[in-house]
Protein backbone atom coordinates (compact mmCIF):
# COMPACT_ATOMS: atom_id res chain seq x y z
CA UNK A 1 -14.62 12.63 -13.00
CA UNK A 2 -16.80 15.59 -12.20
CA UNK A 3 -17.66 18.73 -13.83
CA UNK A 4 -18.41 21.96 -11.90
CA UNK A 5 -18.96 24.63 -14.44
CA UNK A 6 -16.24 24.80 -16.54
CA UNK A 7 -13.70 22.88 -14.51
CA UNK A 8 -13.45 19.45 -14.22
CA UNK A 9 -12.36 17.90 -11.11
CA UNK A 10 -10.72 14.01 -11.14
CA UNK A 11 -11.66 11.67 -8.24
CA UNK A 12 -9.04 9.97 -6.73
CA UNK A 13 -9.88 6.40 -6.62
CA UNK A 14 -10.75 5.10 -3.61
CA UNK A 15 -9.80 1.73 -1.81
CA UNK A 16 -12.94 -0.82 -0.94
CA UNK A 17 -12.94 -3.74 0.60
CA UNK A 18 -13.71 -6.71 -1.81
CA UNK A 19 -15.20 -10.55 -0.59
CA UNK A 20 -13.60 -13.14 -2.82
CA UNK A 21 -14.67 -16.70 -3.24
CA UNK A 22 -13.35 -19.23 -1.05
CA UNK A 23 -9.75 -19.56 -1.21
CA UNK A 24 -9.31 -17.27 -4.54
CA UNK A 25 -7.70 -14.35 -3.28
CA UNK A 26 -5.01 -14.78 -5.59
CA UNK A 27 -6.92 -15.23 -8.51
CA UNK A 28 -9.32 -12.21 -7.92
CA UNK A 29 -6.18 -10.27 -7.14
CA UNK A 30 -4.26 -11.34 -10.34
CA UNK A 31 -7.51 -10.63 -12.31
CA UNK A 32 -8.17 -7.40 -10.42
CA UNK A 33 -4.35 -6.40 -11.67
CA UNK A 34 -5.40 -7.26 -15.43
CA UNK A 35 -8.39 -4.27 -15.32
CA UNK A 36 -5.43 -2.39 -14.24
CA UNK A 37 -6.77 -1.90 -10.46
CA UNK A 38 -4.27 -1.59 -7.99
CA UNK A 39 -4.79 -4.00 -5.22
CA UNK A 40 -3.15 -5.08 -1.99
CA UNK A 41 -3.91 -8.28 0.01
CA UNK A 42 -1.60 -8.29 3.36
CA UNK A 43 -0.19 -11.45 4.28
CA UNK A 44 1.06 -13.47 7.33
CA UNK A 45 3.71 -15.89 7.72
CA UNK A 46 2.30 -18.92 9.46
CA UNK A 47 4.52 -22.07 10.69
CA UNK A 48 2.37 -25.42 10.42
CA UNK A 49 3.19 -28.50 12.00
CA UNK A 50 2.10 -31.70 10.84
CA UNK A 51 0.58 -33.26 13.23
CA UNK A 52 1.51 -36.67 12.90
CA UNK A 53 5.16 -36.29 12.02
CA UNK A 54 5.24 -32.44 14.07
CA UNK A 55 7.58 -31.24 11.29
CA UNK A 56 7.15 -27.98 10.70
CA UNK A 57 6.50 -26.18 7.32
CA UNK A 58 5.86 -22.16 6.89
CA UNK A 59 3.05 -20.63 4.65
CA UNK A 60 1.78 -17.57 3.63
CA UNK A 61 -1.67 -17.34 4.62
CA UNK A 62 -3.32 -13.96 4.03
CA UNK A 63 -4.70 -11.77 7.13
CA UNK A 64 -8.07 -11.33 6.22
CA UNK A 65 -9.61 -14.34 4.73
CA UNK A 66 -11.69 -13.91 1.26
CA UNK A 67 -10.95 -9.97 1.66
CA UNK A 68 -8.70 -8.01 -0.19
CA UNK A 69 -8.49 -4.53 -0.64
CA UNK A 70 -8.64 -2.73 -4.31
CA UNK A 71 -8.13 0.76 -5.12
CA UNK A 72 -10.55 2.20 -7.90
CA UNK A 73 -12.83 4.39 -9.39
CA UNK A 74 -16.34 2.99 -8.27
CA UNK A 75 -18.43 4.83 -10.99
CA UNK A 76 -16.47 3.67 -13.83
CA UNK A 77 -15.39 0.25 -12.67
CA UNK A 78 -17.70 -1.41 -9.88
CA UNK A 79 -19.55 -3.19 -12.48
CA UNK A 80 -15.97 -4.81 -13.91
CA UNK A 81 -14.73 -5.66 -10.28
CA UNK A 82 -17.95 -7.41 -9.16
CA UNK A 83 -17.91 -9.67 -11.73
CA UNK A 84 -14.48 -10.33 -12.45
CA UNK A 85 -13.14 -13.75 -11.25
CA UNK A 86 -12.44 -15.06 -7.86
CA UNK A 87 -14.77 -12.09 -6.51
CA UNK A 88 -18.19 -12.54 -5.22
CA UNK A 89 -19.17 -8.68 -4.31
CA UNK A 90 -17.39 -5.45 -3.08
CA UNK A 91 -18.28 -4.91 0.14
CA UNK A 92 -20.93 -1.98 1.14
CA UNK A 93 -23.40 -0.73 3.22
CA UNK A 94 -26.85 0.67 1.39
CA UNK A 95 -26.82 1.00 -1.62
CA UNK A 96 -23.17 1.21 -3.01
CA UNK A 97 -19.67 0.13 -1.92
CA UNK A 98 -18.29 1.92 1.05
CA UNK A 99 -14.96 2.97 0.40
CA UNK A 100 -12.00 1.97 3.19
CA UNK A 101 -10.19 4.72 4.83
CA UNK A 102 -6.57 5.36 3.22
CA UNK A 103 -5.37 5.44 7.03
CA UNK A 104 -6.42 2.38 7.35
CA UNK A 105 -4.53 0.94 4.38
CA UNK A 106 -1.67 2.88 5.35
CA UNK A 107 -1.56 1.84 8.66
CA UNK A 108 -1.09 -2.28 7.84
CA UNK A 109 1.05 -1.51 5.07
CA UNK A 110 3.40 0.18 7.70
CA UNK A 111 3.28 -3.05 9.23
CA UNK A 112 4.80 -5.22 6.52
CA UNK A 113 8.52 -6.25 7.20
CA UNK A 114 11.36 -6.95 4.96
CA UNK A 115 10.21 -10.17 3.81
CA UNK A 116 6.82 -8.74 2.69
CA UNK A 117 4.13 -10.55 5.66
CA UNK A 118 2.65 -8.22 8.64
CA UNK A 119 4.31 -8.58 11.75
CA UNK A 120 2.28 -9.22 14.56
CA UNK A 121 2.47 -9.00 18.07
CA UNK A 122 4.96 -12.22 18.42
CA UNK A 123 8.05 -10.14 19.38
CA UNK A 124 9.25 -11.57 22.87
CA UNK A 125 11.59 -10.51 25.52
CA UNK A 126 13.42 -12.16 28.52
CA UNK A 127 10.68 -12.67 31.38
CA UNK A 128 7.86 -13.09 29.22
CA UNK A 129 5.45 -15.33 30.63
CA UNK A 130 4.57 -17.98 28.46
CA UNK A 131 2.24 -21.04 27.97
CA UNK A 132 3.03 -23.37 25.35
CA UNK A 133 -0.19 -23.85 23.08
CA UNK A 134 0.71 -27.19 21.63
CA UNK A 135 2.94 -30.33 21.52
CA UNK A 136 4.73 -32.69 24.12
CA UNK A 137 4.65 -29.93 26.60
CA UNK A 138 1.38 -28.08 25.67
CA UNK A 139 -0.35 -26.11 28.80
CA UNK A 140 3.19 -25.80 30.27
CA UNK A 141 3.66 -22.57 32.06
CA UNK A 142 7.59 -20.83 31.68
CA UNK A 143 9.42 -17.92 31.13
CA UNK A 144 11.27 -16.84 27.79
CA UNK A 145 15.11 -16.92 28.97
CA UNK A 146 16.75 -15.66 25.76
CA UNK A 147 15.30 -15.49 21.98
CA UNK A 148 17.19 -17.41 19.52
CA UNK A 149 18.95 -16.07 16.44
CA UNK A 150 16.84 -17.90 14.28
CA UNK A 151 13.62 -15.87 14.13
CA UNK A 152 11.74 -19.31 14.97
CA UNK A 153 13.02 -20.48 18.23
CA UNK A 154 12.83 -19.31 21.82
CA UNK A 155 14.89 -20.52 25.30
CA UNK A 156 11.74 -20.89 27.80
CA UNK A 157 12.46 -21.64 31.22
CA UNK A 158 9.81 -24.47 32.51
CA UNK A 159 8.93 -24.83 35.78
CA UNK A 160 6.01 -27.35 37.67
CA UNK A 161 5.87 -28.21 41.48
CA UNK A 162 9.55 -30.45 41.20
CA UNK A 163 11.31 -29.40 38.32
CA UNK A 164 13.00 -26.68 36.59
CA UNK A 165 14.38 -27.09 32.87
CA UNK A 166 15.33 -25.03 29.87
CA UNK A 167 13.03 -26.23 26.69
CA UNK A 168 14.28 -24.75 23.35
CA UNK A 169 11.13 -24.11 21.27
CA UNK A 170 9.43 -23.06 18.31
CA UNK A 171 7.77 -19.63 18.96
CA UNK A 172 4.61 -20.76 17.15
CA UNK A 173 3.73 -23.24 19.68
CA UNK A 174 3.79 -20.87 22.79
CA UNK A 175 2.28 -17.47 23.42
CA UNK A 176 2.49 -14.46 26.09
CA UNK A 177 0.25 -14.66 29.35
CA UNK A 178 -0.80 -12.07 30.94
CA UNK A 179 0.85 -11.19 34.32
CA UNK A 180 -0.63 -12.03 37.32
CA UNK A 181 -1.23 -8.19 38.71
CA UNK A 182 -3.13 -7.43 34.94
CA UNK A 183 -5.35 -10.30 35.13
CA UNK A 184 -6.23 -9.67 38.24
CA UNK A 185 -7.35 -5.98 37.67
CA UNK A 186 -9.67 -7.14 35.27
């Protein structure tokens, strides 16, 4: 809060980037809430596989590693948030925080689906090229035939020098190539 003469202007608090300790994002985010700061840590849905039994198992696993993002009033509460729990520092540059643009903010929360994770770029369409990144068929070149209605699985047409087969497949294990024409213009 400011005062100019005899009106007094509120500050709209600001969102800063905060470094958390290894693997506490949750914690400094539930301790965060408790100081009443609002917070928001964007997640990802990742599919694991085990790799000795390949079953596969899905996780949240949050986007940016140690950071979250906290919205607050730095001159009243910087000193609360730096020490509270599960958070090493709030990220600056100089001598104080530096504050993260609310477009930015804005901008991954408008790309948080229904079930609450940011979608990434794994959306795929008939005559994708593909390589598959891992498994019996890893390094395999194809093309995506037909997308499954299962969120999870994709039809990928394989083909080598003397064979040609449909492989129905997790979309975890294979991402998009680039087409010939692109990667040759670069």
């Amino acid at each position: 809060m400011n005062q100019l003469g005899n009106t007094t202007v509120i500050e709209k608090p600001l969102w800063y980037a905060i470094y958390t300790k290894a693997k506490e994002e949750e914690r400094a985010e539930s301790n965060l809430q408790r100081w009443g700061v609002k917070t928001f840590v964007p997640r990802i849905r990742q599919l694991r596989r085990n790799e000795h039994s390949f079953k596969a198992a899905r996780s949240a696993k949050c986007l940016f590693p140690r950071y979250i993002f906290a919205q607050f009033d730095a001159a009243s509460l910087l000193h609360k948030v730096n020490f509270t729990r599960g958070v090493c520092k709030v990220v600056g540059f100089g001598n104080g925080p530096s504050p993260v643009d609310d477009i930015l903010i804005d901008t991954i929360k408008s790309q948080i689906g229904a079930e609450g994770f940011v979608k990434l770029d794994d959306d795929f369409n008939c005559g994708d090229k593909v390589v598959i990144k891992a498994g019996l068929f890893q390094n395999f070149h194809g093309t995506v035939a037909r997308d499954l209605q299962d969120w999870d699985r994709l039809v990928v047409l394989l083909s080598s020098v003397s064979y040609e087969g449909r492989l129905m497949i997790e979309k975890a294990l294979v991402k998009k190539v680039a087409p010939v024409n692109d990667r040759l213009s670069t």
